[in-house]
PDB file of N, CA and C in Angstrom:
ATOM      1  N   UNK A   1      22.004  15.886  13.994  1.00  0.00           N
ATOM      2  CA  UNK A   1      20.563  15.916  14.207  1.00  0.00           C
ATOM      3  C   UNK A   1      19.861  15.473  12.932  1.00  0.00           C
ATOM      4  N   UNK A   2      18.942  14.686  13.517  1.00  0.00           N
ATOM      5  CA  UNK A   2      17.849  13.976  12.023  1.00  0.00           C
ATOM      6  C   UNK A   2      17.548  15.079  11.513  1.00  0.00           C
ATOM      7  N   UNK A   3      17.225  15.124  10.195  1.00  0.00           N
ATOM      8  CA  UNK A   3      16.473  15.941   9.080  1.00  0.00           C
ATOM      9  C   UNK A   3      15.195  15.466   8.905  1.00  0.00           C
ATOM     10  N   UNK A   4      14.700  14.081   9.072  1.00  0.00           N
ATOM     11  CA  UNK A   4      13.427  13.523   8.946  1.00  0.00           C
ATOM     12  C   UNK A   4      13.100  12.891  10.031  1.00  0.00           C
ATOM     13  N   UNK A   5      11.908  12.527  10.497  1.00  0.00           N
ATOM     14  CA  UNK A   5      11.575  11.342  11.602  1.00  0.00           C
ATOM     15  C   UNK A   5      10.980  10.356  10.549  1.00  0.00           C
ATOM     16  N   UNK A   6      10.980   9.468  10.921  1.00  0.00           N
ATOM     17  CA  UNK A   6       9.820   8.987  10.520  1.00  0.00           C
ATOM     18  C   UNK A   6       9.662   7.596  11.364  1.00  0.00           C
ATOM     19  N   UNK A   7       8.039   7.523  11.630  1.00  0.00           N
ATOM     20  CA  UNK A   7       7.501   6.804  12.958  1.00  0.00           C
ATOM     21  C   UNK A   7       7.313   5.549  11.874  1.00  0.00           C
ATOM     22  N   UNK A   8       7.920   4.451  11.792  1.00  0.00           N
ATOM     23  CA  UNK A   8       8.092   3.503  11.284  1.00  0.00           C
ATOM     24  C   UNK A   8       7.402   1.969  11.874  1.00  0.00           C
ATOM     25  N   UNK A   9       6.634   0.992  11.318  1.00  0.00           N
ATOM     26  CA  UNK A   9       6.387  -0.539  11.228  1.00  0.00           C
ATOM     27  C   UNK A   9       7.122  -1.217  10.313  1.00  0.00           C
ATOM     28  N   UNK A  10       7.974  -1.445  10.583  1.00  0.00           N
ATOM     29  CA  UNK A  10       9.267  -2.695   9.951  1.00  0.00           C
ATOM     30  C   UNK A  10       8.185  -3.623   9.219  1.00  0.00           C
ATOM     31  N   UNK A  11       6.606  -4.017   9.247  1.00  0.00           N
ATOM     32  CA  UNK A  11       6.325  -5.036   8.596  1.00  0.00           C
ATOM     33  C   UNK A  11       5.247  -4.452   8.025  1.00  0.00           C
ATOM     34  N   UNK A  12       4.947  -3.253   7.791  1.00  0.00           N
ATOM     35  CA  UNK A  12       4.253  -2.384   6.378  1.00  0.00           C
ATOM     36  C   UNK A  12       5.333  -1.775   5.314  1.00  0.00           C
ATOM     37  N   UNK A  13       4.755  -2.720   4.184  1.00  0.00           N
ATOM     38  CA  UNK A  13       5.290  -2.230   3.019  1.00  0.00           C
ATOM     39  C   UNK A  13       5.446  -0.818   2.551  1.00  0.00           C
ATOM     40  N   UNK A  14       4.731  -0.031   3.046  1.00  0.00           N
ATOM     41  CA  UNK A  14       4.641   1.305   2.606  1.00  0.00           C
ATOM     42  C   UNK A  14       5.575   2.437   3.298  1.00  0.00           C
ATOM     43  N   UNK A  15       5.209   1.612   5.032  1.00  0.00           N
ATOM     44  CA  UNK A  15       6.615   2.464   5.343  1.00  0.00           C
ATOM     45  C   UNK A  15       7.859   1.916   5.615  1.00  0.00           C
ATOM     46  N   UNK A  16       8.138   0.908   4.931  1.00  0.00           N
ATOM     47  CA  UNK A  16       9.776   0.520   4.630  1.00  0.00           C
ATOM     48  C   UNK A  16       9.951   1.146   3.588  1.00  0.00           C
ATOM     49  N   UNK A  17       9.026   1.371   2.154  1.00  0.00           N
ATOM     50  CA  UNK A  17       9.499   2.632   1.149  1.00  0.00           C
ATOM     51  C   UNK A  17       9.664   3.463   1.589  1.00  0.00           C
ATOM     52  N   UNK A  18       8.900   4.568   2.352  1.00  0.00           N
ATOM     53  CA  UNK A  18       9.401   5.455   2.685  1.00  0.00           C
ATOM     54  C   UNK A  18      10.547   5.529   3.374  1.00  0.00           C
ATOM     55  N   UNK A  19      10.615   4.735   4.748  1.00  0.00           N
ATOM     56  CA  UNK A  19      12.063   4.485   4.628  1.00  0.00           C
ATOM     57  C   UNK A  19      13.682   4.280   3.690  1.00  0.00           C
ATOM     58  N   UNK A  20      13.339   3.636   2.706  1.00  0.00           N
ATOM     59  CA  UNK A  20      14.037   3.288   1.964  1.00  0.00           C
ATOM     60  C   UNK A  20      14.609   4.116   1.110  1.00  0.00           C
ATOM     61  N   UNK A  21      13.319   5.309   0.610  1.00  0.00           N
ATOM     62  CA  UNK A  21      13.764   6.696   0.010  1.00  0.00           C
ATOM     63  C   UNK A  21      14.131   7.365   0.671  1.00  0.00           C
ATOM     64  N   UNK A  22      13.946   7.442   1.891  1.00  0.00           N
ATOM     65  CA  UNK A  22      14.598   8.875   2.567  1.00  0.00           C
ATOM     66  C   UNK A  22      16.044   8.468   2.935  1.00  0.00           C
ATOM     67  N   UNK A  23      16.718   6.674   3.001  1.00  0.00           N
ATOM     68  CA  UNK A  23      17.581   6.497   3.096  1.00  0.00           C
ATOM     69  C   UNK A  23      18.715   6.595   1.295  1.00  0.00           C
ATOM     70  N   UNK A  24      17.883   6.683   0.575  1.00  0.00           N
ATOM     71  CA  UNK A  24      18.764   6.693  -0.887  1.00  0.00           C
ATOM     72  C   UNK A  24      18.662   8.638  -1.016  1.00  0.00           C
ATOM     73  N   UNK A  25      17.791   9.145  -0.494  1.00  0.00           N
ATOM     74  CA  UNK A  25      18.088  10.511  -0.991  1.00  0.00           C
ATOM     75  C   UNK A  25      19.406  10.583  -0.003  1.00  0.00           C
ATOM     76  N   UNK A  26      19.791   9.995   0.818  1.00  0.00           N
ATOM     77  CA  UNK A  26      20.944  10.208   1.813  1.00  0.00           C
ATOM     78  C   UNK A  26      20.881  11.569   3.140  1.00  0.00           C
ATOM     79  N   UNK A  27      19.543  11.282   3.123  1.00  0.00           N
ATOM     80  CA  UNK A  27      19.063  12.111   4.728  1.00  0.00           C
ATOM     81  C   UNK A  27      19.268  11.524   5.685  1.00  0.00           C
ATOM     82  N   UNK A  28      19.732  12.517   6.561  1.00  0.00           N
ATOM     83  CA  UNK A  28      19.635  11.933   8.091  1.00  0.00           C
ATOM     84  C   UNK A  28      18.204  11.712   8.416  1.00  0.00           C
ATOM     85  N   UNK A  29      18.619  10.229   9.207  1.00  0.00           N
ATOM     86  CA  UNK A  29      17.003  10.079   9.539  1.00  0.00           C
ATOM     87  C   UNK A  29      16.994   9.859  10.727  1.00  0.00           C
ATOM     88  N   UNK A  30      15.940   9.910  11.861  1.00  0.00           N
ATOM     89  CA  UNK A  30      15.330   9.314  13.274  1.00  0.00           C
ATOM     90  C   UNK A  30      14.403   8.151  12.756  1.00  0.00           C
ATOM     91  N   UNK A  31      14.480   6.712  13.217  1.00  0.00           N
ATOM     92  CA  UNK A  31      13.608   5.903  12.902  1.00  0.00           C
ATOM     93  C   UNK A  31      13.251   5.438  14.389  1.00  0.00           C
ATOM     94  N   UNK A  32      11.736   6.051  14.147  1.00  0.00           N
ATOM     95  CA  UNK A  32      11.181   5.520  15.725  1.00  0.00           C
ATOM     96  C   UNK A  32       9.654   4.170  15.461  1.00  0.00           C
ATOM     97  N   UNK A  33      10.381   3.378  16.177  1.00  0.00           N
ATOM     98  CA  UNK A  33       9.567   2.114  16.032  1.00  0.00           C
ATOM     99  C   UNK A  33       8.523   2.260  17.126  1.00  0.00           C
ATOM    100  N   UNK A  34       7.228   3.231  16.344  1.00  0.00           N
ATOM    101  CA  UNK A  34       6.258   3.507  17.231  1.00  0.00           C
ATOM    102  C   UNK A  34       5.544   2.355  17.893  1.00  0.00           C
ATOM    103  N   UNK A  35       5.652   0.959  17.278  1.00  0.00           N
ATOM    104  CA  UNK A  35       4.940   0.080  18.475  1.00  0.00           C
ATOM    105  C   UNK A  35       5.874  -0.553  19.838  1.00  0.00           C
ATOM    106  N   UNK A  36       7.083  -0.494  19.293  1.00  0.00           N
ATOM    107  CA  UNK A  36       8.421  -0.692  20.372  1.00  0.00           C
ATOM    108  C   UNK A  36       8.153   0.423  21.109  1.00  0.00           C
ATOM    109  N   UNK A  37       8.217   1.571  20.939  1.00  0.00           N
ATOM    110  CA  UNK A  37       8.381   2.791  21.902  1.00  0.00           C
ATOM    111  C   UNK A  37       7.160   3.854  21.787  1.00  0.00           C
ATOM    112  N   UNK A  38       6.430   3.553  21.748  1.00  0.00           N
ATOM    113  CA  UNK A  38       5.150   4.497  21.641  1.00  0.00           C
ATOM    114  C   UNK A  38       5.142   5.714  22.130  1.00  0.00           C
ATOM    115  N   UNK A  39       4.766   6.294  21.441  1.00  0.00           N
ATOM    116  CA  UNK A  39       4.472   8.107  21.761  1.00  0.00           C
ATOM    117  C   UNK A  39       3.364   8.080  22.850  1.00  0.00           C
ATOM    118  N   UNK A  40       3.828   8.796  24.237  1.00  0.00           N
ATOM    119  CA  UNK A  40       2.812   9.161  24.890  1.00  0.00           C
ATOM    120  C   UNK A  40       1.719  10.536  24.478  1.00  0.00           C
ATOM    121  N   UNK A  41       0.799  10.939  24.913  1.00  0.00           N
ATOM    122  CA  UNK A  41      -0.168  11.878  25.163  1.00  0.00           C
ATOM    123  C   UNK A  41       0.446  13.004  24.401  1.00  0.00           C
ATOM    124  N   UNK A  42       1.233  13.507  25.178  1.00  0.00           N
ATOM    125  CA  UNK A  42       1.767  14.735  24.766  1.00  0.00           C
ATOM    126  C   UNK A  42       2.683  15.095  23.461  1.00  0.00           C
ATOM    127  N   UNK A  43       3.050  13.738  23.038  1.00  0.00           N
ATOM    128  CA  UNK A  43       4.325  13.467  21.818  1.00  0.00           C
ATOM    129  C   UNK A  43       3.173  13.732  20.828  1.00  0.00           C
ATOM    130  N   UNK A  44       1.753  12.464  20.668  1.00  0.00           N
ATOM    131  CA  UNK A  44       0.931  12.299  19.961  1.00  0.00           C
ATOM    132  C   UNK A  44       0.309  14.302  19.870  1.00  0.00           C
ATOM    133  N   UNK A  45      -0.066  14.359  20.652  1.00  0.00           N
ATOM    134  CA  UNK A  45      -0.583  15.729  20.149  1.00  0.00           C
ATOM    135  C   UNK A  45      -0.155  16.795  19.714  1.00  0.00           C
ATOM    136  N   UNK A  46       1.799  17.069  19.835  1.00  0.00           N
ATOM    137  CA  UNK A  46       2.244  17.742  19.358  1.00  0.00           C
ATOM    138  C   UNK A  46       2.388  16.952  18.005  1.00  0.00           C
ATOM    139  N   UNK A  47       2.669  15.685  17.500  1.00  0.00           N
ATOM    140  CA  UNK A  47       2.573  15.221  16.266  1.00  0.00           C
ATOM    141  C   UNK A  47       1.022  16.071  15.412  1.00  0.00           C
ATOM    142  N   UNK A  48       0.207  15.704  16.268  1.00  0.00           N
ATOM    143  CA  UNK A  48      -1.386  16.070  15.711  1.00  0.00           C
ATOM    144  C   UNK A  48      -0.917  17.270  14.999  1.00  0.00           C
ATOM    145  N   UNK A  49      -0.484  18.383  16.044  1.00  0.00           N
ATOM    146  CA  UNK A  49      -0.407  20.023  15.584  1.00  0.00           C
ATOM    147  C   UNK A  49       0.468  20.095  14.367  1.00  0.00           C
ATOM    148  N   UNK A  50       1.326  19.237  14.177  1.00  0.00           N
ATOM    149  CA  UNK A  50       2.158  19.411  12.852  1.00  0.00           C
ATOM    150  C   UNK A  50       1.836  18.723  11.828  1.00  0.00           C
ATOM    151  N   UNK A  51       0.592  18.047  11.708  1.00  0.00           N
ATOM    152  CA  UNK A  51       0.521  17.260  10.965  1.00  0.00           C
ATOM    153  C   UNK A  51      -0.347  17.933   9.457  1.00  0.00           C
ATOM    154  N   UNK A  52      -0.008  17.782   8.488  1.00  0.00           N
ATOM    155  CA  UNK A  52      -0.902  18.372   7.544  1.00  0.00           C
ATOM    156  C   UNK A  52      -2.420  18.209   7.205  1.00  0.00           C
ATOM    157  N   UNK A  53      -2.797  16.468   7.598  1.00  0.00           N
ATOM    158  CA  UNK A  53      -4.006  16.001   7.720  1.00  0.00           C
ATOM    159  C   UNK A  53      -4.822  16.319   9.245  1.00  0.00           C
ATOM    160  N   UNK A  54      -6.433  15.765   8.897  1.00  0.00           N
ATOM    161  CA  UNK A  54      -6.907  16.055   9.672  1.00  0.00           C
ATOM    162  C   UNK A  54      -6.779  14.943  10.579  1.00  0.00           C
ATOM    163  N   UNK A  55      -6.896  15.313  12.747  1.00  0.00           N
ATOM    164  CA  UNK A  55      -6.600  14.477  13.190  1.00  0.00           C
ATOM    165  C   UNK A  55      -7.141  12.896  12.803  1.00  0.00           C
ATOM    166  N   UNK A  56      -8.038  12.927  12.354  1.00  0.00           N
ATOM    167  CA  UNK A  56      -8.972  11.711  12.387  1.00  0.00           C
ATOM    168  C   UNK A  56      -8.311  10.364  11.105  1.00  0.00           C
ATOM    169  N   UNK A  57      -7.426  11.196  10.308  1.00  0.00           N
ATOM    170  CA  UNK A  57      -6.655  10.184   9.500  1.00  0.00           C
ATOM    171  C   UNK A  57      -5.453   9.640   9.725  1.00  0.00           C
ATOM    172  N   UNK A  58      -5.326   9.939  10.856  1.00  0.00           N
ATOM    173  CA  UNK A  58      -3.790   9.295  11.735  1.00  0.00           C
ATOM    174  C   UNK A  58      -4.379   8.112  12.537  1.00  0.00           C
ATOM    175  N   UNK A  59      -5.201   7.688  12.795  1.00  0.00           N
ATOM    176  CA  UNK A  59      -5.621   6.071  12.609  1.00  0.00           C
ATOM    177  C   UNK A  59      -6.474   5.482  11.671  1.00  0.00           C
ATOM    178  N   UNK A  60      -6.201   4.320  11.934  1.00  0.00           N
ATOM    179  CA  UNK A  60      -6.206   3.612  11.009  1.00  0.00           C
ATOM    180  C   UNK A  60      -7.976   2.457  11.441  1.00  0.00           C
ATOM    181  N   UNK A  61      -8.201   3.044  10.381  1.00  0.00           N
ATOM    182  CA  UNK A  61      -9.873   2.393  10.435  1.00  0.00           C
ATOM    183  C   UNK A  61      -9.740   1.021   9.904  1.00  0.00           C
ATOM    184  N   UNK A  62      -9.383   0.019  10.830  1.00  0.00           N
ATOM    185  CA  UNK A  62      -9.324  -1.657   9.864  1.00  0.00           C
ATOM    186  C   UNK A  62      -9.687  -2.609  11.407  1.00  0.00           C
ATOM    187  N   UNK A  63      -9.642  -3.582  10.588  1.00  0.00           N
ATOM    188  CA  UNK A  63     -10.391  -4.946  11.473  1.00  0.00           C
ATOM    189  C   UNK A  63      -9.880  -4.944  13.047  1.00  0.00           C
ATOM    190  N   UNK A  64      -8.980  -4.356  13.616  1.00  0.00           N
ATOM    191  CA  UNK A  64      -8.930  -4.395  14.853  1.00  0.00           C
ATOM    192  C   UNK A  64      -9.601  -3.360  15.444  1.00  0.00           C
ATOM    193  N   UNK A  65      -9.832  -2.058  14.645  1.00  0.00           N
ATOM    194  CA  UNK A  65     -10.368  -0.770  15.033  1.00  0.00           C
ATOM    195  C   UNK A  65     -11.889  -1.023  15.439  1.00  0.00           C
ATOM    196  N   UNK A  66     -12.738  -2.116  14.383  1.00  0.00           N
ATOM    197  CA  UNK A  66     -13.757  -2.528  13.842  1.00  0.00           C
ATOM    198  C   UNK A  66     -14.081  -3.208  15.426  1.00  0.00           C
ATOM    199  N   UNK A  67     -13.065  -3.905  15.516  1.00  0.00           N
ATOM    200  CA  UNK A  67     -13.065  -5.242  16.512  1.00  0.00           C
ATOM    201  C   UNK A  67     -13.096  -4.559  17.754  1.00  0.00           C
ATOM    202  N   UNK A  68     -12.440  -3.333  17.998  1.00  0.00           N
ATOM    203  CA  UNK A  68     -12.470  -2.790  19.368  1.00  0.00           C
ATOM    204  C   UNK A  68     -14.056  -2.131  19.555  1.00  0.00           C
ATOM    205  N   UNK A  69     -14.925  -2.001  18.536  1.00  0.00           N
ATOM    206  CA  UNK A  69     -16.312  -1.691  18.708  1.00  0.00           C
ATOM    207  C   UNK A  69     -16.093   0.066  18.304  1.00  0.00           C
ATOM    208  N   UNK A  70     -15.234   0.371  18.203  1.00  0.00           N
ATOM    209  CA  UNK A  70     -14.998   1.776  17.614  1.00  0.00           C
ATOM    210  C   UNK A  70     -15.607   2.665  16.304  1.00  0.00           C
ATOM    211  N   UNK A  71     -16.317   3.400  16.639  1.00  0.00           N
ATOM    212  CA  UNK A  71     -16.597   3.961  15.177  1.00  0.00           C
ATOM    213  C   UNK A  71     -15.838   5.678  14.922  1.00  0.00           C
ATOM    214  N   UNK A  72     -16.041   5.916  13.836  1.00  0.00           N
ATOM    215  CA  UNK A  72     -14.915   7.394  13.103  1.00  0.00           C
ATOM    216  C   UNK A  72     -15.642   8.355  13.802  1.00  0.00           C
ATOM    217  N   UNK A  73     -16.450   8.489  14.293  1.00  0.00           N
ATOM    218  CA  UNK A  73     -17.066   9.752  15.414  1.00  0.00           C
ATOM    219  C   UNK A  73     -16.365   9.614  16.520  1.00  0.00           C
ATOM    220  N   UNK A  74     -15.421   8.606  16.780  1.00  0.00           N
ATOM    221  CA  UNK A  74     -14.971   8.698  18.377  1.00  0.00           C
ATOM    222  C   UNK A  74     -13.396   8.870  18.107  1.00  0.00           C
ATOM    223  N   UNK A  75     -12.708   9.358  17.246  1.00  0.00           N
ATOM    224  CA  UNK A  75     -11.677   9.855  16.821  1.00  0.00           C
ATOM    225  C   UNK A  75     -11.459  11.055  15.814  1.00  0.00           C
ATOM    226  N   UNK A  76     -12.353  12.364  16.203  1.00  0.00           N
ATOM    227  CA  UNK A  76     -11.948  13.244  15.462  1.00  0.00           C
ATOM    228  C   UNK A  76     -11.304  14.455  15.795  1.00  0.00           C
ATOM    229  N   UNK A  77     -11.349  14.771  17.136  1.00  0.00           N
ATOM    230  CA  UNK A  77     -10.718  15.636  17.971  1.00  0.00           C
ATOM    231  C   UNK A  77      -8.886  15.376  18.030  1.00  0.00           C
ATOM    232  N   UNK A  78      -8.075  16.008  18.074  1.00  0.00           N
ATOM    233  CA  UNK A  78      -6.785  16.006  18.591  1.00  0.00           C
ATOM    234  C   UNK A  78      -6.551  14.941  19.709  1.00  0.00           C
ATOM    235  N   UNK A  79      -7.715  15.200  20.860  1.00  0.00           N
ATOM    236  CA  UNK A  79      -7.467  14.508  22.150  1.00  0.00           C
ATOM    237  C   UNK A  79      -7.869  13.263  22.145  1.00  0.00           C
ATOM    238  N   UNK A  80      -8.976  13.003  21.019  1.00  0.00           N
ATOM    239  CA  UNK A  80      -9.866  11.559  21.361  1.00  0.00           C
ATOM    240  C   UNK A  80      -8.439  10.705  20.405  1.00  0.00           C
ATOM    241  N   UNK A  81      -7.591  11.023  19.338  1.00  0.00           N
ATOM    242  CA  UNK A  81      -7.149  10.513  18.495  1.00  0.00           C
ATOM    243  C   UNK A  81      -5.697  10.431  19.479  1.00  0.00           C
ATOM    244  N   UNK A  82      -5.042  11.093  20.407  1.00  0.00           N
ATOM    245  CA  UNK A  82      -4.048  11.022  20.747  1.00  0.00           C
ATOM    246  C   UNK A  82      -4.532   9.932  22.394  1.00  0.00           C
ATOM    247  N   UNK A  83      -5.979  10.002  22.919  1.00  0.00           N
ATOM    248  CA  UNK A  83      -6.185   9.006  24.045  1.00  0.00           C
ATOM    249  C   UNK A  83      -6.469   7.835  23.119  1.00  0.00           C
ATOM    250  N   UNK A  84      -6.556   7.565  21.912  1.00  0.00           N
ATOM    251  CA  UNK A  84      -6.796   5.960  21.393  1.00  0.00           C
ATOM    252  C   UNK A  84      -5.703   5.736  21.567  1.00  0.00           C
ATOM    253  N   UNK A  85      -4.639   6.663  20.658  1.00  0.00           N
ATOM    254  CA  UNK A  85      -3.246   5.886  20.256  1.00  0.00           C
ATOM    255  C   UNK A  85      -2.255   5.864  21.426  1.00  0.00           C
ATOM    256  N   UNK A  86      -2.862   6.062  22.621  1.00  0.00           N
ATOM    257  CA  UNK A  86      -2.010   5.642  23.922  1.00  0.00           C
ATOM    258  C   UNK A  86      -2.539   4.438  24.162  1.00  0.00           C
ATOM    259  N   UNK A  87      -3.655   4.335  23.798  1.00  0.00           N
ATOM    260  CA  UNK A  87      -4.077   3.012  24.749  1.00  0.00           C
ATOM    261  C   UNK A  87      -3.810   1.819  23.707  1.00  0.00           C
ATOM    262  N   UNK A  88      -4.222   2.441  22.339  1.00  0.00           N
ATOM    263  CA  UNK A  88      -3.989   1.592  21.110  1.00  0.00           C
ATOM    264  C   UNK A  88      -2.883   1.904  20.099  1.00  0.00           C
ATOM    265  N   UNK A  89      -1.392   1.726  20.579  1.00  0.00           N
ATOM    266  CA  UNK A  89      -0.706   2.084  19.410  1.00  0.00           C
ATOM    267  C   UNK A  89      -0.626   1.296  17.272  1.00  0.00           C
ATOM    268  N   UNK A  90      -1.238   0.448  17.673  1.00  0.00           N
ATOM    269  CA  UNK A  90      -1.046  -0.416  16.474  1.00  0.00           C
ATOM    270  C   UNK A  90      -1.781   0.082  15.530  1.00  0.00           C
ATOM    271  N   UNK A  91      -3.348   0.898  15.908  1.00  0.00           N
ATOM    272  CA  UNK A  91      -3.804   1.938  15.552  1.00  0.00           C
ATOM    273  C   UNK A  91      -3.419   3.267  14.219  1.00  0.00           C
ATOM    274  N   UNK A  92      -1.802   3.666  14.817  1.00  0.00           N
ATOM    275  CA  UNK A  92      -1.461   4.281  13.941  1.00  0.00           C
ATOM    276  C   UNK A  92      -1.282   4.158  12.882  1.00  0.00           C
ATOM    277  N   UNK A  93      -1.707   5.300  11.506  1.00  0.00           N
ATOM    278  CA  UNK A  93      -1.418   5.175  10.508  1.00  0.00           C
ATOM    279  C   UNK A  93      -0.148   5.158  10.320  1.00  0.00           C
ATOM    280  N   UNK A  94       0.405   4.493   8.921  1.00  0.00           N
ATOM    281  CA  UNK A  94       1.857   4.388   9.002  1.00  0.00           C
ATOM    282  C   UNK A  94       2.308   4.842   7.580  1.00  0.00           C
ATOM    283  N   UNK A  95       3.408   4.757   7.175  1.00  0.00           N
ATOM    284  CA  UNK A  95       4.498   5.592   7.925  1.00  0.00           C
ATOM    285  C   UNK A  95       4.019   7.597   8.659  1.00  0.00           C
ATOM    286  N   UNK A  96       4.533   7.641   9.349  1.00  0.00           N
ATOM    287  CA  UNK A  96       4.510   8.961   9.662  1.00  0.00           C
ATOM    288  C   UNK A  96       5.854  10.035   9.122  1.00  0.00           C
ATOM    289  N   UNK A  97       5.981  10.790   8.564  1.00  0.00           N
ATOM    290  CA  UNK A  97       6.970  11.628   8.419  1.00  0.00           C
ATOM    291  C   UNK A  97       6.778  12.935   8.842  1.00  0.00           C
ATOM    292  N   UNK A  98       8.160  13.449   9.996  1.00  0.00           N
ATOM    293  CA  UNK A  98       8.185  14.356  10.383  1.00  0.00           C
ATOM    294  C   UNK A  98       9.026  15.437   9.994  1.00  0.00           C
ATOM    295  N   UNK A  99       9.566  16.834   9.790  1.00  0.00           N
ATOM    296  CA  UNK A  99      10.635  17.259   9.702  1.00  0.00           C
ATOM    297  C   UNK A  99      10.322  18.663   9.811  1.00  0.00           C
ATOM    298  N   UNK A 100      10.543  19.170  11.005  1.00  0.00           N
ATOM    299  CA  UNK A 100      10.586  20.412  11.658  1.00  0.00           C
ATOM    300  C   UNK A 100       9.038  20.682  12.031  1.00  0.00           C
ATOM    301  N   UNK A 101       7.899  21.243  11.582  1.00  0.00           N
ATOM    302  CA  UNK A 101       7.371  21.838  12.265  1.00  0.00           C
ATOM    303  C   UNK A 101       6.196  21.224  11.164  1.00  0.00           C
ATOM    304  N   UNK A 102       6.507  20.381   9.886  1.00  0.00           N
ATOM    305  CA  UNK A 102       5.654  19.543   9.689  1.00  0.00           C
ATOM    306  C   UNK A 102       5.145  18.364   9.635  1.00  0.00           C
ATOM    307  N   UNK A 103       4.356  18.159   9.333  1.00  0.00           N
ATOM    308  CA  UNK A 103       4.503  16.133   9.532  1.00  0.00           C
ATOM    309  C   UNK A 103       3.252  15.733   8.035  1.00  0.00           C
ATOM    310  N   UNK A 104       3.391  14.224   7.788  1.00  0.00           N
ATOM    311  CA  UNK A 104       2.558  13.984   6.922  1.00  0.00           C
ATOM    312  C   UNK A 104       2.148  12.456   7.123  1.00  0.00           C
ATOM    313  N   UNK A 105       1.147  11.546   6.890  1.00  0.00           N
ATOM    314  CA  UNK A 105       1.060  10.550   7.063  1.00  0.00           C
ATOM    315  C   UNK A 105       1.423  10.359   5.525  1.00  0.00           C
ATOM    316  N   UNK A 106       1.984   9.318   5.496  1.00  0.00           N
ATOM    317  CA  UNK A 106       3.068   9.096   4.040  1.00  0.00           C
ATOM    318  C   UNK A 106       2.176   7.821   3.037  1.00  0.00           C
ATOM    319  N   UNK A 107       0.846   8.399   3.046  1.00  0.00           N
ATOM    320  CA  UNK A 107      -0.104   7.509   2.162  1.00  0.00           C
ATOM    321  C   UNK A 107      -0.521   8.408   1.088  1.00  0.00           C
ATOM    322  N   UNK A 108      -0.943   8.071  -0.011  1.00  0.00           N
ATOM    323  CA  UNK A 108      -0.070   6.641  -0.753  1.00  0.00           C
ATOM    324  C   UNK A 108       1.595   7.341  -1.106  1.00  0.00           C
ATOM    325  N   UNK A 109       2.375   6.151  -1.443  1.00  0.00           N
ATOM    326  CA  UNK A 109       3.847   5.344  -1.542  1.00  0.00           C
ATOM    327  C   UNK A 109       4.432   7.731  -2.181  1.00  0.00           C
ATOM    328  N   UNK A 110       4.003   8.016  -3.248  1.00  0.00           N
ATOM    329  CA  UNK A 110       3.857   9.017  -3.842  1.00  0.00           C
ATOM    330  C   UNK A 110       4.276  10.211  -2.899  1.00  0.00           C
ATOM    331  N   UNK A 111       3.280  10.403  -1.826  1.00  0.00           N
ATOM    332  CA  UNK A 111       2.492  11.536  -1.199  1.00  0.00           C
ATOM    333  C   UNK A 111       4.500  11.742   0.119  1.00  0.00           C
ATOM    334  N   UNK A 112       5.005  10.790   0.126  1.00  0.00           N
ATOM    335  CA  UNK A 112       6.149  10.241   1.048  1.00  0.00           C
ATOM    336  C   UNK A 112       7.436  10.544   0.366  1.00  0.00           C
ATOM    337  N   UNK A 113       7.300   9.793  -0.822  1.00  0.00           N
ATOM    338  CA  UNK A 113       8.217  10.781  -1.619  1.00  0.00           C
ATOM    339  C   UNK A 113       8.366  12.212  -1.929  1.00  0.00           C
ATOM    340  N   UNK A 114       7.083  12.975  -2.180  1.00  0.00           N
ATOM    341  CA  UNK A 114       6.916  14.376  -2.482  1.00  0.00           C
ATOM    342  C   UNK A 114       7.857  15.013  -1.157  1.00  0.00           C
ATOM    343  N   UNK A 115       7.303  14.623  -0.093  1.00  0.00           N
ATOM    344  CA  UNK A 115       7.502  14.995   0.781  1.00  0.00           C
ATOM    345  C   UNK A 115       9.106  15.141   1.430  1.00  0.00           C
ATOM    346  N   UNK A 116       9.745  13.949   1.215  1.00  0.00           N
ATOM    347  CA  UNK A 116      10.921  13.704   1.482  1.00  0.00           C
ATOM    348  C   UNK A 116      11.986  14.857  -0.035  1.00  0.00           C
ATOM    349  N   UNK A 117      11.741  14.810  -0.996  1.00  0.00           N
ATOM    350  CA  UNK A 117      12.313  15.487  -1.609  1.00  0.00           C
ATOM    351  C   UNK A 117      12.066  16.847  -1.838  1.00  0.00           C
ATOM    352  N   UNK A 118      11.183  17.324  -1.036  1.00  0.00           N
ATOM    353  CA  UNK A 118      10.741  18.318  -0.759  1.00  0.00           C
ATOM    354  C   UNK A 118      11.810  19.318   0.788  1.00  0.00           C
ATOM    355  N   UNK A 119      13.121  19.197   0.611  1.00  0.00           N
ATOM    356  CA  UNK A 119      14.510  19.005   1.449  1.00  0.00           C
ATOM    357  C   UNK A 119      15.008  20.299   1.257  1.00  0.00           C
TER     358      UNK A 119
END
């Protein structure tokens, strides 16, 4: 059984580090390629409940967010942030790290490490 999750984009730099450390500390890991396999409703909101941040920083406020006509009042609830990221997974902040009953969005490069050696 994994020791870490972590909800991974193969083409963000930040969470291939994190990846990369949690693979040199020599942890078992789960690597889930959240835009390949997206977390439904219920995955996303139990993520929410473990997460150390508030829901509203598990997406990601940038030019497609902008582009969907979206503003940060319509993602601050658990539910409004887990019905975007069903409809919008690309949305998610990245990397995500999970491991037991906490989770962290792994920004900045630092905050991912703490976390991971924190074992």
């Amino acid at each position: 059984m994994a020791e870490l999750t972590v909800l991974h984009n193969s083409r963000c730099s930040t969470s291939r580090h994190a990846l990369e450390t949690v693979e040199a500390a020599g942890l078992p890991v789960e690597v889930v390629h959240y835009l390949k396999t997206p977390l439904d409703r219920e995955q996303l909101l139990d993520l929410i409940a473990k997460l150390e941040d508030p829901p509203a920083d598990l997406v990601r406020k940038d030019a497609f967010f902008a582009g969907l006509g979206l503003s940060a009042d319509e993602c601050t609830t658990p539910e409004q942030v887990a019905d975007l990221l069903v409809e919008h997974p690309r949305l998610m902040q990245r990397p995500v790290l999970v491991r037991g009953d906490r989770a962290i969005i792994g920004r900045p490069k630092d905050r991912a490490e703490a976390f991971i050696a924190d074992s």
